[in-house]
C-alpha atoms as a PDB file:
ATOM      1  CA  UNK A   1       8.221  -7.900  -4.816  1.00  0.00           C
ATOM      2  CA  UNK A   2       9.355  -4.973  -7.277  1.00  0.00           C
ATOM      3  CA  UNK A   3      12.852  -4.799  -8.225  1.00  0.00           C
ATOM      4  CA  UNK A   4      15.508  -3.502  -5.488  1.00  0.00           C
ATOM      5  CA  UNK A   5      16.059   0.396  -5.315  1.00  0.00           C
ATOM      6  CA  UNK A   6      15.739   1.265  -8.664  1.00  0.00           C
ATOM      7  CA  UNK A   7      14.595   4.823  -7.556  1.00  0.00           C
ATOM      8  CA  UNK A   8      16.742   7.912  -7.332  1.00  0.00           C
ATOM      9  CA  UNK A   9      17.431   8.353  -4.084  1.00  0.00           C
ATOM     10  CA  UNK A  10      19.733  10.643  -2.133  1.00  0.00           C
ATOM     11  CA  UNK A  11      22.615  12.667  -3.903  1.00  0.00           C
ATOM     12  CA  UNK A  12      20.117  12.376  -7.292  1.00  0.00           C
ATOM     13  CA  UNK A  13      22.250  13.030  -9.943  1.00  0.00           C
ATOM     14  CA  UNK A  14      21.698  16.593 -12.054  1.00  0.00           C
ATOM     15  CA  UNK A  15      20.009  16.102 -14.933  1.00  0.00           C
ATOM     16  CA  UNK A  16      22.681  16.168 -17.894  1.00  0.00           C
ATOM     17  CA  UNK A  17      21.130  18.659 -19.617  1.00  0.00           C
ATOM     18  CA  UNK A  18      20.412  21.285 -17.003  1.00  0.00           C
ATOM     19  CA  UNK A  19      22.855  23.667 -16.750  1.00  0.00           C
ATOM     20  CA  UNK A  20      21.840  25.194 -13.798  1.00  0.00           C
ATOM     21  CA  UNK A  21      22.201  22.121 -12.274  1.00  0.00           C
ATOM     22  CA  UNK A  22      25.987  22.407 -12.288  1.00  0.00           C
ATOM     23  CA  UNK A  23      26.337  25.050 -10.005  1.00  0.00           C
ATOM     24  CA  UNK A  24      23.331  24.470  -7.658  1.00  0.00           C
ATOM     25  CA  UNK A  25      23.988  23.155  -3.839  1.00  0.00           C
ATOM     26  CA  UNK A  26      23.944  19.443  -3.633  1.00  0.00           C
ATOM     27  CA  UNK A  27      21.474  16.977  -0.761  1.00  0.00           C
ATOM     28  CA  UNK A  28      24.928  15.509   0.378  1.00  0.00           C
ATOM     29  CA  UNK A  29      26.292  19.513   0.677  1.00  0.00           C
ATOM     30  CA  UNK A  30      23.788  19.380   4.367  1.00  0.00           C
ATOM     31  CA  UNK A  31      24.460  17.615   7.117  1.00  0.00           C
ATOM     32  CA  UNK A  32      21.162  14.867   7.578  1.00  0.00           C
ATOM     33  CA  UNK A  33      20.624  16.927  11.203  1.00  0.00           C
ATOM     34  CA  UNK A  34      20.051  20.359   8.833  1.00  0.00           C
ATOM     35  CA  UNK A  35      17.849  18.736   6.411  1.00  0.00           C
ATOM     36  CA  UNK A  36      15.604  17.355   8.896  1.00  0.00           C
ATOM     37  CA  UNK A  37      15.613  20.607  10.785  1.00  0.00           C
ATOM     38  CA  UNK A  38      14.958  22.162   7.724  1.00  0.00           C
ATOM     39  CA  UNK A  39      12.410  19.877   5.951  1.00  0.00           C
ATOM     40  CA  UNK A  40       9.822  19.217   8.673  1.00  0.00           C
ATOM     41  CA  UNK A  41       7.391  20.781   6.507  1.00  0.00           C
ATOM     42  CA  UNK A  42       6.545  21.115   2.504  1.00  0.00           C
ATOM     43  CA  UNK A  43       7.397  24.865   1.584  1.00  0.00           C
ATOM     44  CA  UNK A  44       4.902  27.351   1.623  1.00  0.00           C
ATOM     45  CA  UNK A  45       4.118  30.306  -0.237  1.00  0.00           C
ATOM     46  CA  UNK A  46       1.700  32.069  -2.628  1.00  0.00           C
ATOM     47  CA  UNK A  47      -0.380  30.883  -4.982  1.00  0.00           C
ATOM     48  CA  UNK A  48      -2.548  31.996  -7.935  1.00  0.00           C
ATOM     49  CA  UNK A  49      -5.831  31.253  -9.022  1.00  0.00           C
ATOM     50  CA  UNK A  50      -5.133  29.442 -11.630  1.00  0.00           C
ATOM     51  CA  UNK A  51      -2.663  28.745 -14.883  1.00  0.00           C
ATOM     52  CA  UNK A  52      -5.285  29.910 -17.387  1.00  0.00           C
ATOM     53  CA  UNK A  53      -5.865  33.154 -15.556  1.00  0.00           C
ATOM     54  CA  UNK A  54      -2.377  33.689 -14.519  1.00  0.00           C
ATOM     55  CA  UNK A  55      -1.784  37.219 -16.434  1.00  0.00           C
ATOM     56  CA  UNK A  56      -5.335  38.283 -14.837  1.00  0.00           C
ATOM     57  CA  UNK A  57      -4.136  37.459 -11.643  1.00  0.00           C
ATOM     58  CA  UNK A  58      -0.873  39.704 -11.804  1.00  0.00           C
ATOM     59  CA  UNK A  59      -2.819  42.419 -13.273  1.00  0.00           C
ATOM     60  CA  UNK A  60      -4.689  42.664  -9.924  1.00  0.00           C
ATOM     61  CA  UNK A  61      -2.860  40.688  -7.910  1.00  0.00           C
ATOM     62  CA  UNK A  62      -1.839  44.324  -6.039  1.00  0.00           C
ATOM     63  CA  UNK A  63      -5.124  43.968  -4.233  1.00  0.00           C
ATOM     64  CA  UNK A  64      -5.259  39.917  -4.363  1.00  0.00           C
ATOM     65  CA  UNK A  65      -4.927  38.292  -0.943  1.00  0.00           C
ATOM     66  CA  UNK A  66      -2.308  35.564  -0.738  1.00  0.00           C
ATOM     67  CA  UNK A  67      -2.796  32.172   0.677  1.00  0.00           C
ATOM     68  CA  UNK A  68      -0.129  29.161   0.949  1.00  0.00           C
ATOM     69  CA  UNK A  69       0.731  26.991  -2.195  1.00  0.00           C
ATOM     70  CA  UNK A  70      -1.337  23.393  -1.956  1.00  0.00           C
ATOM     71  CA  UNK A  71       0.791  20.540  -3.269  1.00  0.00           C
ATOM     72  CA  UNK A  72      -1.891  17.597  -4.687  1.00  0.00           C
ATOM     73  CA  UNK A  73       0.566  16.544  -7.260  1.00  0.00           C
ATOM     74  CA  UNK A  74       4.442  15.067  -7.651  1.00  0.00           C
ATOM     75  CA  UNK A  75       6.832  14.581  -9.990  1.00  0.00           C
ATOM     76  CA  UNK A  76       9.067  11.181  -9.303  1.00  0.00           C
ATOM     77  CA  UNK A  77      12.487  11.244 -10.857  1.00  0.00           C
ATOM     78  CA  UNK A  78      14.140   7.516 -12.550  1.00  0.00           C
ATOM     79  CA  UNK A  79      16.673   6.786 -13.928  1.00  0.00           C
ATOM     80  CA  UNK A  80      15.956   4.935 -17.953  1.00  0.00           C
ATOM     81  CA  UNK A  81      19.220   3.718 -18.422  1.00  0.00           C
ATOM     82  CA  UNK A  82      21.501   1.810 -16.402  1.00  0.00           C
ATOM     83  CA  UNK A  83      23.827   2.584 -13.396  1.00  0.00           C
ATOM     84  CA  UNK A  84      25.809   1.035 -10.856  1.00  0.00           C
ATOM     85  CA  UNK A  85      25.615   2.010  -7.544  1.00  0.00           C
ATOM     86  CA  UNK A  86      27.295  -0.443  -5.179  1.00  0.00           C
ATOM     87  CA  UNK A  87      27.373  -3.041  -7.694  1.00  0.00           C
ATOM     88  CA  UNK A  88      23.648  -2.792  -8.377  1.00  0.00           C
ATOM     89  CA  UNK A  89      21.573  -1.484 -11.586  1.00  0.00           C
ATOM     90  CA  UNK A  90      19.601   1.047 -10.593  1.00  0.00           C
ATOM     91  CA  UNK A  91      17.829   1.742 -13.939  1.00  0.00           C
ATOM     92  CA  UNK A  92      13.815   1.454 -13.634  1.00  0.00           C
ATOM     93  CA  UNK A  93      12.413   3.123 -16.246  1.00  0.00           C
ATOM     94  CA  UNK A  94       8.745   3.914 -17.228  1.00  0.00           C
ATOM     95  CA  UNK A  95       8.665   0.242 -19.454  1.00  0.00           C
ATOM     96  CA  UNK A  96      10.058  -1.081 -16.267  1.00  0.00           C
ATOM     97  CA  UNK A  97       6.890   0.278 -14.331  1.00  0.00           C
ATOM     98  CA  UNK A  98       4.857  -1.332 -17.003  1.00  0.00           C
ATOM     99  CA  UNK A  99       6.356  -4.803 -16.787  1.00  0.00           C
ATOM    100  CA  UNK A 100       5.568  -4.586 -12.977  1.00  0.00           C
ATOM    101  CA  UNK A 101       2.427  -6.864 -11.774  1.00  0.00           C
ATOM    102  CA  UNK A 102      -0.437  -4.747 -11.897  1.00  0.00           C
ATOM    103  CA  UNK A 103       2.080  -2.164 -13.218  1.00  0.00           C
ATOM    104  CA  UNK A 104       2.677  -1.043  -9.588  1.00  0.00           C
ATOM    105  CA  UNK A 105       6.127  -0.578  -7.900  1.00  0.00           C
ATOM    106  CA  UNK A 106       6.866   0.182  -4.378  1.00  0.00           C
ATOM    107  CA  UNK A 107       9.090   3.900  -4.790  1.00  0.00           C
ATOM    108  CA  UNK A 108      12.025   2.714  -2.657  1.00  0.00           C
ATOM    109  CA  UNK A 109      15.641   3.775  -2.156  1.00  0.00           C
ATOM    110  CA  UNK A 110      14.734   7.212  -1.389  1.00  0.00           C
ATOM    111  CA  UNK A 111      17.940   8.887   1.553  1.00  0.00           C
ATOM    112  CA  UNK A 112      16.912  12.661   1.494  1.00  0.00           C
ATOM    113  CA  UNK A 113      15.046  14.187   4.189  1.00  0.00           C
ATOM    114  CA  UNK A 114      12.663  16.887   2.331  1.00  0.00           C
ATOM    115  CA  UNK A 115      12.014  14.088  -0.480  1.00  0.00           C
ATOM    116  CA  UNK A 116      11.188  11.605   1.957  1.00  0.00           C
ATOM    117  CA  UNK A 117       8.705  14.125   3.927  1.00  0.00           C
ATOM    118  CA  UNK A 118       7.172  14.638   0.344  1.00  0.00           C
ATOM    119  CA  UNK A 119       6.845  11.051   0.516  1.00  0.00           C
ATOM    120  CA  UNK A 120       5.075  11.253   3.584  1.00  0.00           C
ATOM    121  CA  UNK A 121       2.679  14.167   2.623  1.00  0.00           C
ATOM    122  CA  UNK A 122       1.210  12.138  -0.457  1.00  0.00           C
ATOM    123  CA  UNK A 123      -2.524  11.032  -0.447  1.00  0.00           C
ATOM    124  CA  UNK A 124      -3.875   8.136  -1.619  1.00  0.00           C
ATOM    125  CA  UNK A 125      -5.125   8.512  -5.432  1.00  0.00           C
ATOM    126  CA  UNK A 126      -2.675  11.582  -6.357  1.00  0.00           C
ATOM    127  CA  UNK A 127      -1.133  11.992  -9.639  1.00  0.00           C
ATOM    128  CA  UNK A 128       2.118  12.406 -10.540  1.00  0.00           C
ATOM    129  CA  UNK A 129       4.561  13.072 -13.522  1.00  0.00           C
ATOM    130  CA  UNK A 130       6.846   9.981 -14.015  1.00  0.00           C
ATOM    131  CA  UNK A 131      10.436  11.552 -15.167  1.00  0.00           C
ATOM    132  CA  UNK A 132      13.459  10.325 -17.055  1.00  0.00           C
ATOM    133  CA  UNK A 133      16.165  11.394 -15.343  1.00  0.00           C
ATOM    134  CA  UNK A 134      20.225  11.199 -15.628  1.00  0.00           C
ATOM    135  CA  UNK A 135      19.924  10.337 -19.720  1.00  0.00           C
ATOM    136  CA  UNK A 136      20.767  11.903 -22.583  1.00  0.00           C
ATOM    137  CA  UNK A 137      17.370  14.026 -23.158  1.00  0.00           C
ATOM    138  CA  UNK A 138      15.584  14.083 -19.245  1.00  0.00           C
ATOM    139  CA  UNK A 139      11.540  15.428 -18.889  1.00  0.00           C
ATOM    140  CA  UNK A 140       8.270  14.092 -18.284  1.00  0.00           C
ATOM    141  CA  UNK A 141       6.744  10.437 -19.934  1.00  0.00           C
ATOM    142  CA  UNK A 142       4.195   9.640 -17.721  1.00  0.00           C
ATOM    143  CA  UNK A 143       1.375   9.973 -15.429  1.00  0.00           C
ATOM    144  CA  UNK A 144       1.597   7.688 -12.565  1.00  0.00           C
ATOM    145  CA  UNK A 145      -0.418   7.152  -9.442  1.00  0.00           C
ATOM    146  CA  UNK A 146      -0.224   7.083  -5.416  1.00  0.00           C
ATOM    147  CA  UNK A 147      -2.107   3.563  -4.873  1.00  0.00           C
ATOM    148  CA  UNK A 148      -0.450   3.092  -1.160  1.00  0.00           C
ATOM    149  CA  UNK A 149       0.522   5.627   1.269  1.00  0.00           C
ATOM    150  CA  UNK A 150       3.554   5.943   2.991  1.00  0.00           C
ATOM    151  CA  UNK A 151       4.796   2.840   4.739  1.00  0.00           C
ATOM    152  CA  UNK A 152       8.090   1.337   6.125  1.00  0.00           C
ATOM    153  CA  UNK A 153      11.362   1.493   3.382  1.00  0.00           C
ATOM    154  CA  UNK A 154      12.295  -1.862   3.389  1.00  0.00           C
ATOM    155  CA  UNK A 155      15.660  -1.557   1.769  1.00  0.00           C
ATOM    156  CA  UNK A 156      17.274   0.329   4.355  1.00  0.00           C
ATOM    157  CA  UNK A 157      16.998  -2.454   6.783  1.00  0.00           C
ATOM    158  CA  UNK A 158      18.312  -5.216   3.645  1.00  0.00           C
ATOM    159  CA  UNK A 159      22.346  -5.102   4.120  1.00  0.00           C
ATOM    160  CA  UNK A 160      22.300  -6.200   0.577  1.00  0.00           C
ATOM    161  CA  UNK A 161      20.904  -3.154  -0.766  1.00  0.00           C
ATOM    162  CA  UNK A 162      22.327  -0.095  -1.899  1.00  0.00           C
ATOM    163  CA  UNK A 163      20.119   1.973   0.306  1.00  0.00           C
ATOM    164  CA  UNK A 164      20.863   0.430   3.785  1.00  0.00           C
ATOM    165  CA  UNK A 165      21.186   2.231   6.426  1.00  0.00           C
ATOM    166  CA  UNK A 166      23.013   0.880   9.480  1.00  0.00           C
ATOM    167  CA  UNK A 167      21.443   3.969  11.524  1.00  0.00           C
ATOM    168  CA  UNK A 168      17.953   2.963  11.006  1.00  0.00           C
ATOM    169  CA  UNK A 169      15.752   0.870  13.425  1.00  0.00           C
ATOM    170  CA  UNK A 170      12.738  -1.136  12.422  1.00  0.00           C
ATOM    171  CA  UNK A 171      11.351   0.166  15.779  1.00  0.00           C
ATOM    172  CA  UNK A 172      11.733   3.763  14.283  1.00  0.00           C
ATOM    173  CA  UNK A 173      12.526   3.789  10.758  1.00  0.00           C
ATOM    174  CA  UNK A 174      13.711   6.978   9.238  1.00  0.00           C
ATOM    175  CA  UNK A 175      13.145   6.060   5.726  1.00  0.00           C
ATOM    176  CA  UNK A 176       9.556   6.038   3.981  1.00  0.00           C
ATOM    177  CA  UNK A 177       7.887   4.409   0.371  1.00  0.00           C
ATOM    178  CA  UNK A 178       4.927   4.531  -1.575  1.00  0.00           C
ATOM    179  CA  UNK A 179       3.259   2.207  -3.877  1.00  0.00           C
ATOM    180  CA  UNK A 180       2.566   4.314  -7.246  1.00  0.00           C
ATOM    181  CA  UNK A 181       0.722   2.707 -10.610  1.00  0.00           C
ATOM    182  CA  UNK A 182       0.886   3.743 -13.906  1.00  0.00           C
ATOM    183  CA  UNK A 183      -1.655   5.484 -15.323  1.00  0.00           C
ATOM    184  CA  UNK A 184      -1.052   6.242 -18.844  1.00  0.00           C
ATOM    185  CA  UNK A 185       1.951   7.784 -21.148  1.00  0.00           C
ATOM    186  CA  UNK A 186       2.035  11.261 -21.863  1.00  0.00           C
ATOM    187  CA  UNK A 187       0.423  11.848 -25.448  1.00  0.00           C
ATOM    188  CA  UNK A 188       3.804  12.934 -25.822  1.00  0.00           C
ATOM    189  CA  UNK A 189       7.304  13.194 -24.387  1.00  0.00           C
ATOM    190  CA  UNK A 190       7.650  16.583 -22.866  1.00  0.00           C
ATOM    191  CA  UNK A 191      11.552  17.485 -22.294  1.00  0.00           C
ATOM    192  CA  UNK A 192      13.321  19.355 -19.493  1.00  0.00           C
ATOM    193  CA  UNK A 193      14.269  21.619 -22.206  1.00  0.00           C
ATOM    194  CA  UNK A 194      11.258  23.086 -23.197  1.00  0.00           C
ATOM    195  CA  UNK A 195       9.538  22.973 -19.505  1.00  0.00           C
ATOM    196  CA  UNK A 196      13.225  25.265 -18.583  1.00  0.00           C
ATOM    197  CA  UNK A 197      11.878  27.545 -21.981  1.00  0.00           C
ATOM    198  CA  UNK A 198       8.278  28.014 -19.883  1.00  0.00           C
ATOM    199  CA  UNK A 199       9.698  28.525 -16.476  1.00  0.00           C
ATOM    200  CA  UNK A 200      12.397  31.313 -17.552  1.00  0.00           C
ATOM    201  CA  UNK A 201       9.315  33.341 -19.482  1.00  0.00           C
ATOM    202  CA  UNK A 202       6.888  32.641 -16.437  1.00  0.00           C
ATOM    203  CA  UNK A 203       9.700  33.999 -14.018  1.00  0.00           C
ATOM    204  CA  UNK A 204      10.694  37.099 -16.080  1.00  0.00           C
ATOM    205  CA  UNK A 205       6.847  38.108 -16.829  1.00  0.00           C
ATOM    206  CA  UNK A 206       4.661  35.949 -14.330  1.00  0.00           C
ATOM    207  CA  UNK A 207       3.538  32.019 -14.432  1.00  0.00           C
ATOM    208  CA  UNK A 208       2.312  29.462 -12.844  1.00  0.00           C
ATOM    209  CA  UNK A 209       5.949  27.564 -13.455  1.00  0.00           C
ATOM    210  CA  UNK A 210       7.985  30.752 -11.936  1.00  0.00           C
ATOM    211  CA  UNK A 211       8.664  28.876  -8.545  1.00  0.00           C
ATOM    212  CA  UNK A 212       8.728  25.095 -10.102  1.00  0.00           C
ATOM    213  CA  UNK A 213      10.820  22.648  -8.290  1.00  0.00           C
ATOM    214  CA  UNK A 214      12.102  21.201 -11.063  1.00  0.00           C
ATOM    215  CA  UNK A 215      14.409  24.444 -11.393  1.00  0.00           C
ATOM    216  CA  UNK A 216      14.963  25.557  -7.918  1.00  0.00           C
ATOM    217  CA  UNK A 217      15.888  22.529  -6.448  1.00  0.00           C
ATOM    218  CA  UNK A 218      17.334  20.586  -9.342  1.00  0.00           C
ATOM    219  CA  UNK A 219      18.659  17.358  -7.330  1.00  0.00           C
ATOM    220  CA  UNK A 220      15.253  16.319  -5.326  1.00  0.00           C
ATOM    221  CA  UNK A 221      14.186  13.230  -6.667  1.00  0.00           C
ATOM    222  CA  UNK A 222      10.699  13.659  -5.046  1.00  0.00           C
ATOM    223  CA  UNK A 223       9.103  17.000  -6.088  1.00  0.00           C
ATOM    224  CA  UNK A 224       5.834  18.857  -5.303  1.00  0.00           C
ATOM    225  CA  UNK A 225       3.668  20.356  -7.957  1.00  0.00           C
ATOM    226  CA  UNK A 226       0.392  22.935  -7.490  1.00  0.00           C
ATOM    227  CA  UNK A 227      -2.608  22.424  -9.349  1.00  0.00           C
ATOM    228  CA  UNK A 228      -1.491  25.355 -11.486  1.00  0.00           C
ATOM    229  CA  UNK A 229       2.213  23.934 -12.646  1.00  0.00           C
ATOM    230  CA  UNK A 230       0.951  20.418 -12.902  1.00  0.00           C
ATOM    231  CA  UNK A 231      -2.261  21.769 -15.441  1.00  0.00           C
ATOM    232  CA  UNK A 232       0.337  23.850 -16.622  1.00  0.00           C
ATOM    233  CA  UNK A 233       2.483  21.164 -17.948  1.00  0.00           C
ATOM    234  CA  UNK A 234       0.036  18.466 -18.796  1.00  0.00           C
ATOM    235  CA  UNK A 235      -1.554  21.260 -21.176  1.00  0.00           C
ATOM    236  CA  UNK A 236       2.000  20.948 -23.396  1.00  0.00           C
ATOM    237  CA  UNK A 237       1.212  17.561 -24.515  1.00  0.00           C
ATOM    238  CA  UNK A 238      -1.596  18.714 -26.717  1.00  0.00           C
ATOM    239  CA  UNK A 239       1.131  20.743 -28.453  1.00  0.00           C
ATOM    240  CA  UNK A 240       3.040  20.723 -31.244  1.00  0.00           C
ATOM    241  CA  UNK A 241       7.046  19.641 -30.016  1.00  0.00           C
ATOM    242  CA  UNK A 242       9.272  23.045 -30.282  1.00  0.00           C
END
């Protein structure tokens, strides 16, 4: 069995270097009844054709007909270096993935209603980014992916665990997981910092990061990616660091 709730789970701490971050509204900040309300669905929106056409797109996009954002990919937020939350190290970092049998982990621990629907909405050989998160220099190290759909969170039944949750019934859990793999490292280490650089041009002139998660709703631990941002990004490792 993988290590106990090494995730980030509800309340996920800002990233230290995002200074956004310090003024955005926190999970705890809504009441669990509002987030559910709130969260019964992934967010929709528009979409454009694609990253590599992207300034093609805006030039017509007058006469373009829009159509609701498809989420196939994820980004999974954990934490490299070591915390304590009720007396337990929450650290799992990408080596700790690694180390895993079969490199596979179970993504546990997770107390937020619109991350835990993401949870729910992921499909069975999806990719996502694995992301440092909480340490001195957050962003992306990793491609991971889905290798079990959601199922039953174990930990919030374990009184031992960090992540229990006294209001949860194993006849009607509220609390999901998902079994993720690692694929491979990023050719690279790709930083919060220069993702933010991307996502300020693409919302001042028009990107396919304008809308990212990663920036609009800082504190999710479990966040949704388009084709479009996730090519996006995965197209920085072939270059040169800034």
């Amino acid at each position: 069995m993988p290590w106990p709730s090494r995730k980030r789970d509800k309340g996920a701490v800002a990233d230290k270097k995002e200074p956004d971050a310090k003024i955005a509204k926190t999970e705890e900040e809504t009441s669990d009844k509002e987030e559910e309300e709130k969260s019964a669905k992934p967010p929709a929106g528009s979409s454009k054709s694609g990253w590599k056409n992207w300034k093609k797109t805006k030039e017509s996009e007058a006469g373009g007909e829009e159509s609701k954002i498809t989420y196939c990919h994820w980004l999974l937020k954990s934490e490299p270096e070591s915390r304590l939350e009720k007396g337990v190290d929450v650290k799992f970092s990408i080596d700790d993935l690694k180390a895993q049998p079969n490199q596979t982990t179970c993504w546990d621990g997770v107390r937020n209603y619109q991350a835990r629907n993401f949870l729910r909405a992921m499909k069975l050989g999806q990719q996502a980014f694995f992301y440092h998160s909480n340490c001195k220099e957050p962003g992306i190290v990793a491609i991971v992916k889905v290798v079990k759909e959601a199922y039953p969170d174990h930990t919030q039944f374990d009184q031992k665990d960090p992540h229990y949750d006294s209001t949860s019934r194993k006849e009607n859990p509220k609390w999901s997981m998902v079994d993720v793999q690692f694929v491979r490292m990023t050719k690279r280490f790709i930083p919060l910092s220069e993702i933010k650089t991307h996502h300020q041009a693409h919302k001042a002139q028009g990107g396919p990061l304008k809308n990212m998660m990663l920036f609009t709703r800082q504190r999710l631990s479990i966040q949704p990616l388009t084709q479009e941002e996730f090519d996006f990004v995965l197209s920085l490792e072939e270059e040169k660091p800034h």
